[in-house]
N, C-alpha and C. Protein backbone atom coordinates (compact mmCIF):
# COMPACT_ATOMS: atom_id res chain seq x y z
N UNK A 1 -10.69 25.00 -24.73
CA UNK A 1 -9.95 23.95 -25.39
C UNK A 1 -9.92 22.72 -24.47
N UNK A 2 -10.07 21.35 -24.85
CA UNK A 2 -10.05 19.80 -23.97
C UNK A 2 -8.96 19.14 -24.62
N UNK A 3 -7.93 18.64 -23.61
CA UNK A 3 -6.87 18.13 -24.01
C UNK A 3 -7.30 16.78 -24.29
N UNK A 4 -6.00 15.57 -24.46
CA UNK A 4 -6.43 14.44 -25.17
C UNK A 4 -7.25 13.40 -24.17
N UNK A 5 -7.06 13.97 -23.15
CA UNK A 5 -7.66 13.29 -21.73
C UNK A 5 -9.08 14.08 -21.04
N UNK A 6 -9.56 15.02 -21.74
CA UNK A 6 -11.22 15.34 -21.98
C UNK A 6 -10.87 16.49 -20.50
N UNK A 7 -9.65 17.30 -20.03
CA UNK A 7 -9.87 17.80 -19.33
C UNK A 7 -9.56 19.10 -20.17
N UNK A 8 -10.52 20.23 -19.51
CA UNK A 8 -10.20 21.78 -19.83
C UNK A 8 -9.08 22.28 -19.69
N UNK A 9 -8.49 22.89 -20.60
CA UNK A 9 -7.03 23.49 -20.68
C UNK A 9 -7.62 25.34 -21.70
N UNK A 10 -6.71 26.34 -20.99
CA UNK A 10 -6.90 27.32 -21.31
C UNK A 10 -5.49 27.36 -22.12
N UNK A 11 -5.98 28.61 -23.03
CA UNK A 11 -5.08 28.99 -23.91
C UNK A 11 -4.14 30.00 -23.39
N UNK A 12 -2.93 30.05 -23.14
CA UNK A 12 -2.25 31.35 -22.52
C UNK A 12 -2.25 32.47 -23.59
N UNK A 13 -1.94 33.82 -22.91
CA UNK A 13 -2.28 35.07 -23.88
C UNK A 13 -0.99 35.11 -24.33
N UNK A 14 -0.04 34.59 -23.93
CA UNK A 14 1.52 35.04 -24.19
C UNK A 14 2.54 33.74 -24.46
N UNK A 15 3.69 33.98 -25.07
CA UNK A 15 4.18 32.66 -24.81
C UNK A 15 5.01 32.76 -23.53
N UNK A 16 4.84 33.68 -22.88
CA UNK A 16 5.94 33.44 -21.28
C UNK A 16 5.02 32.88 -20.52
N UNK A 17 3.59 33.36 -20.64
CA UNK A 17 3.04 33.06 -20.04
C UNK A 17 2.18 30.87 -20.09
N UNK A 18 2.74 30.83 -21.42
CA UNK A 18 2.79 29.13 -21.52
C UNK A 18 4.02 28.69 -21.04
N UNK A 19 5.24 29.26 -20.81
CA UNK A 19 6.52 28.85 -20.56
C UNK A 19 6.31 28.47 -18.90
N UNK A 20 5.36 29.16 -18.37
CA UNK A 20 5.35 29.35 -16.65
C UNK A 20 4.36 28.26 -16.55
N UNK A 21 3.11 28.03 -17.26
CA UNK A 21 2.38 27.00 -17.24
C UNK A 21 2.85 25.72 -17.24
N UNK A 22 3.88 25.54 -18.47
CA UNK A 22 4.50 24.17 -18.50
C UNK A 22 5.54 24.08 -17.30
N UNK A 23 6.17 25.18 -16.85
CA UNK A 23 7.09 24.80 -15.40
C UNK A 23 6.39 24.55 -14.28
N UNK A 24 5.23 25.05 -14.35
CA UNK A 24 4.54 24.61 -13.04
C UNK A 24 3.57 23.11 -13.21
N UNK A 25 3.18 23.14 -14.30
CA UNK A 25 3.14 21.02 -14.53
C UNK A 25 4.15 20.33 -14.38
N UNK A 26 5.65 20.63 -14.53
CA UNK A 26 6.95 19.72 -14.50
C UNK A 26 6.87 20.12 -13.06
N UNK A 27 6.81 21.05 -12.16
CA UNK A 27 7.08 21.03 -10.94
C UNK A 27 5.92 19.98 -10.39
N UNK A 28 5.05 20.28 -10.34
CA UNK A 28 3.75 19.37 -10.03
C UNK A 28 3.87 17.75 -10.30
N UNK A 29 4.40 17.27 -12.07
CA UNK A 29 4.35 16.17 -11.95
C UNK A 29 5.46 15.35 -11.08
N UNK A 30 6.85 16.71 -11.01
CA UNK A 30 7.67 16.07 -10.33
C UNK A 30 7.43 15.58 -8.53
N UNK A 31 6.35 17.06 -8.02
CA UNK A 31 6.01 16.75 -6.85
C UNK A 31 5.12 15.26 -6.52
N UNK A 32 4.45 14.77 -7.35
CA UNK A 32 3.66 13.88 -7.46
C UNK A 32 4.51 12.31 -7.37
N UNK A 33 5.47 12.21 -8.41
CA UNK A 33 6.59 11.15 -8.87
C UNK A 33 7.15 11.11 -7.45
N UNK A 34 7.90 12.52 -6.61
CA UNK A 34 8.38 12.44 -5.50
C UNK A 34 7.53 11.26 -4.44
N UNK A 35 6.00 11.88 -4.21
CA UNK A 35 5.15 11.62 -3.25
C UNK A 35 5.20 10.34 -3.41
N UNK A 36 4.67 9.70 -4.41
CA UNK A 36 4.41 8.10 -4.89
C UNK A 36 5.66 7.28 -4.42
N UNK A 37 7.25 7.68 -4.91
CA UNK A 37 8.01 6.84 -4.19
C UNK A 37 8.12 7.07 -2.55
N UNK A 38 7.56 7.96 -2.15
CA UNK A 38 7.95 7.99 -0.27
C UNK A 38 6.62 7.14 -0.03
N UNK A 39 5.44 6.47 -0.58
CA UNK A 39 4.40 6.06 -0.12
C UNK A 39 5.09 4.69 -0.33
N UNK A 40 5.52 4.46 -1.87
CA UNK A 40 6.25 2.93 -1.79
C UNK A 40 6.77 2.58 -1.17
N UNK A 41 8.20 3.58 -0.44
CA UNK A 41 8.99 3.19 0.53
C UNK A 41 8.76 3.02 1.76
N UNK A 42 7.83 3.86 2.61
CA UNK A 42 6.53 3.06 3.52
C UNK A 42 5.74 1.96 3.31
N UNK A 43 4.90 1.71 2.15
CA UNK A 43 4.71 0.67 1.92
C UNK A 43 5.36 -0.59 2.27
N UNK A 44 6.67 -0.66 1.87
CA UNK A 44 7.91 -1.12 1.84
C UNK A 44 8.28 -1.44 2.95
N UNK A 45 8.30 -0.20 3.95
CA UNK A 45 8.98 -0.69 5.66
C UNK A 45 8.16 -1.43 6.54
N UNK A 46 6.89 -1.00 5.80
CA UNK A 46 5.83 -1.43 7.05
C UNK A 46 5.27 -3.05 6.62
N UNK A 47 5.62 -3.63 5.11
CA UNK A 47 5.60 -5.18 5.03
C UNK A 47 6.58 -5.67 5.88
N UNK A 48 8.00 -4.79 5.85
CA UNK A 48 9.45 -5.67 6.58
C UNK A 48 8.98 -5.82 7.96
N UNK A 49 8.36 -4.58 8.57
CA UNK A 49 8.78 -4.11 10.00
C UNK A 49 7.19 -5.05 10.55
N UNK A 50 6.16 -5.69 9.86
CA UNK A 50 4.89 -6.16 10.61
C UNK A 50 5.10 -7.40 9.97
N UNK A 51 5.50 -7.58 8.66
CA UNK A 51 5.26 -9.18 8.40
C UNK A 51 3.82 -9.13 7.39
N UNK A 52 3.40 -8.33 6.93
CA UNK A 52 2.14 -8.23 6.13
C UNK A 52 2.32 -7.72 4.78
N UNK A 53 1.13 -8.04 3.67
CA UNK A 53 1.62 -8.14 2.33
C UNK A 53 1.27 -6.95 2.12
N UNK A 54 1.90 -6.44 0.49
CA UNK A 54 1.59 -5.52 0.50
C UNK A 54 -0.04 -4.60 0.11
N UNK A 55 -1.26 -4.89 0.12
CA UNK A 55 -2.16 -4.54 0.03
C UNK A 55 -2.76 -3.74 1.49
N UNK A 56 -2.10 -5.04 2.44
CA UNK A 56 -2.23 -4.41 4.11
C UNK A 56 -1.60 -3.77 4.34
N UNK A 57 -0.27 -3.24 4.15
CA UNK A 57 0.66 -2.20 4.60
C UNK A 57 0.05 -0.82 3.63
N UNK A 58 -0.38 -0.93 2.55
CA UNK A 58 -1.04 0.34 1.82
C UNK A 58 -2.52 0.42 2.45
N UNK A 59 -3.35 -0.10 2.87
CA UNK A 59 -4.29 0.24 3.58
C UNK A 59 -4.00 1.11 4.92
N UNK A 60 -3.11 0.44 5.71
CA UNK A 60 -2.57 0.77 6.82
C UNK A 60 -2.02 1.99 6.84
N UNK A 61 -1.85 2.42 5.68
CA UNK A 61 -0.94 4.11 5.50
C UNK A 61 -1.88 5.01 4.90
N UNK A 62 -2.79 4.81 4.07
CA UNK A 62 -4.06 5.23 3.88
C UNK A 62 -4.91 5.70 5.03
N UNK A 63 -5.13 4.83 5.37
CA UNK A 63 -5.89 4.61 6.64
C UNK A 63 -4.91 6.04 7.95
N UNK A 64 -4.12 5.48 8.09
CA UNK A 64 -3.51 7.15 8.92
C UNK A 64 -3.30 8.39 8.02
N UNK A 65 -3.07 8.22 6.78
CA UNK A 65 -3.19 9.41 6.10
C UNK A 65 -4.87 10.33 6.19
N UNK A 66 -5.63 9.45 6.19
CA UNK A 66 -7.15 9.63 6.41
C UNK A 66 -7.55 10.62 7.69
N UNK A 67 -6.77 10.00 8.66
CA UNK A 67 -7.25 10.36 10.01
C UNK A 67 -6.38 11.69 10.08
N UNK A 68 -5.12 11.74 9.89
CA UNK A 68 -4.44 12.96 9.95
C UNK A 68 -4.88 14.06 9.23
N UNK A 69 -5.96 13.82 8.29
CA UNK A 69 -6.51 15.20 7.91
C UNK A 69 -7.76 15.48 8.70
């Protein structure tokens, strides 16, 4: 089955077993929503704390996120 966004989605055999599927996308999208505002709010410190706009302060956090893996 391809959802409305052309990615593969399986059919669960059970409905508990769709009940656990959809909690673990709400956990996921929530982990995601989390991540995005702690990148803004860096984003955020590192225009105040250098004086640079924000395109350079998101490179700049990128850029060490990069290296730390």
């Amino acid at each position: 089955m391809v959802d409305l966004w052309g990615e593969i989605v399986n059919r669960c055999s059970t409905e508990e077993a769709a009940r656990q599927d959809i909690e673990r996308c709400q956990k996921e999208d929530a982990m995601w929503e989390t991540a995005k505002l702690m990148v803004d709010i860096a984003v955020k410190a590192h225009m105040r704390m250098h004086g640079v706009d924000r395109a350079v302060a998101r490179y700049w956090i990128q850029s060490a996120a990069e290296v730390a893996d």
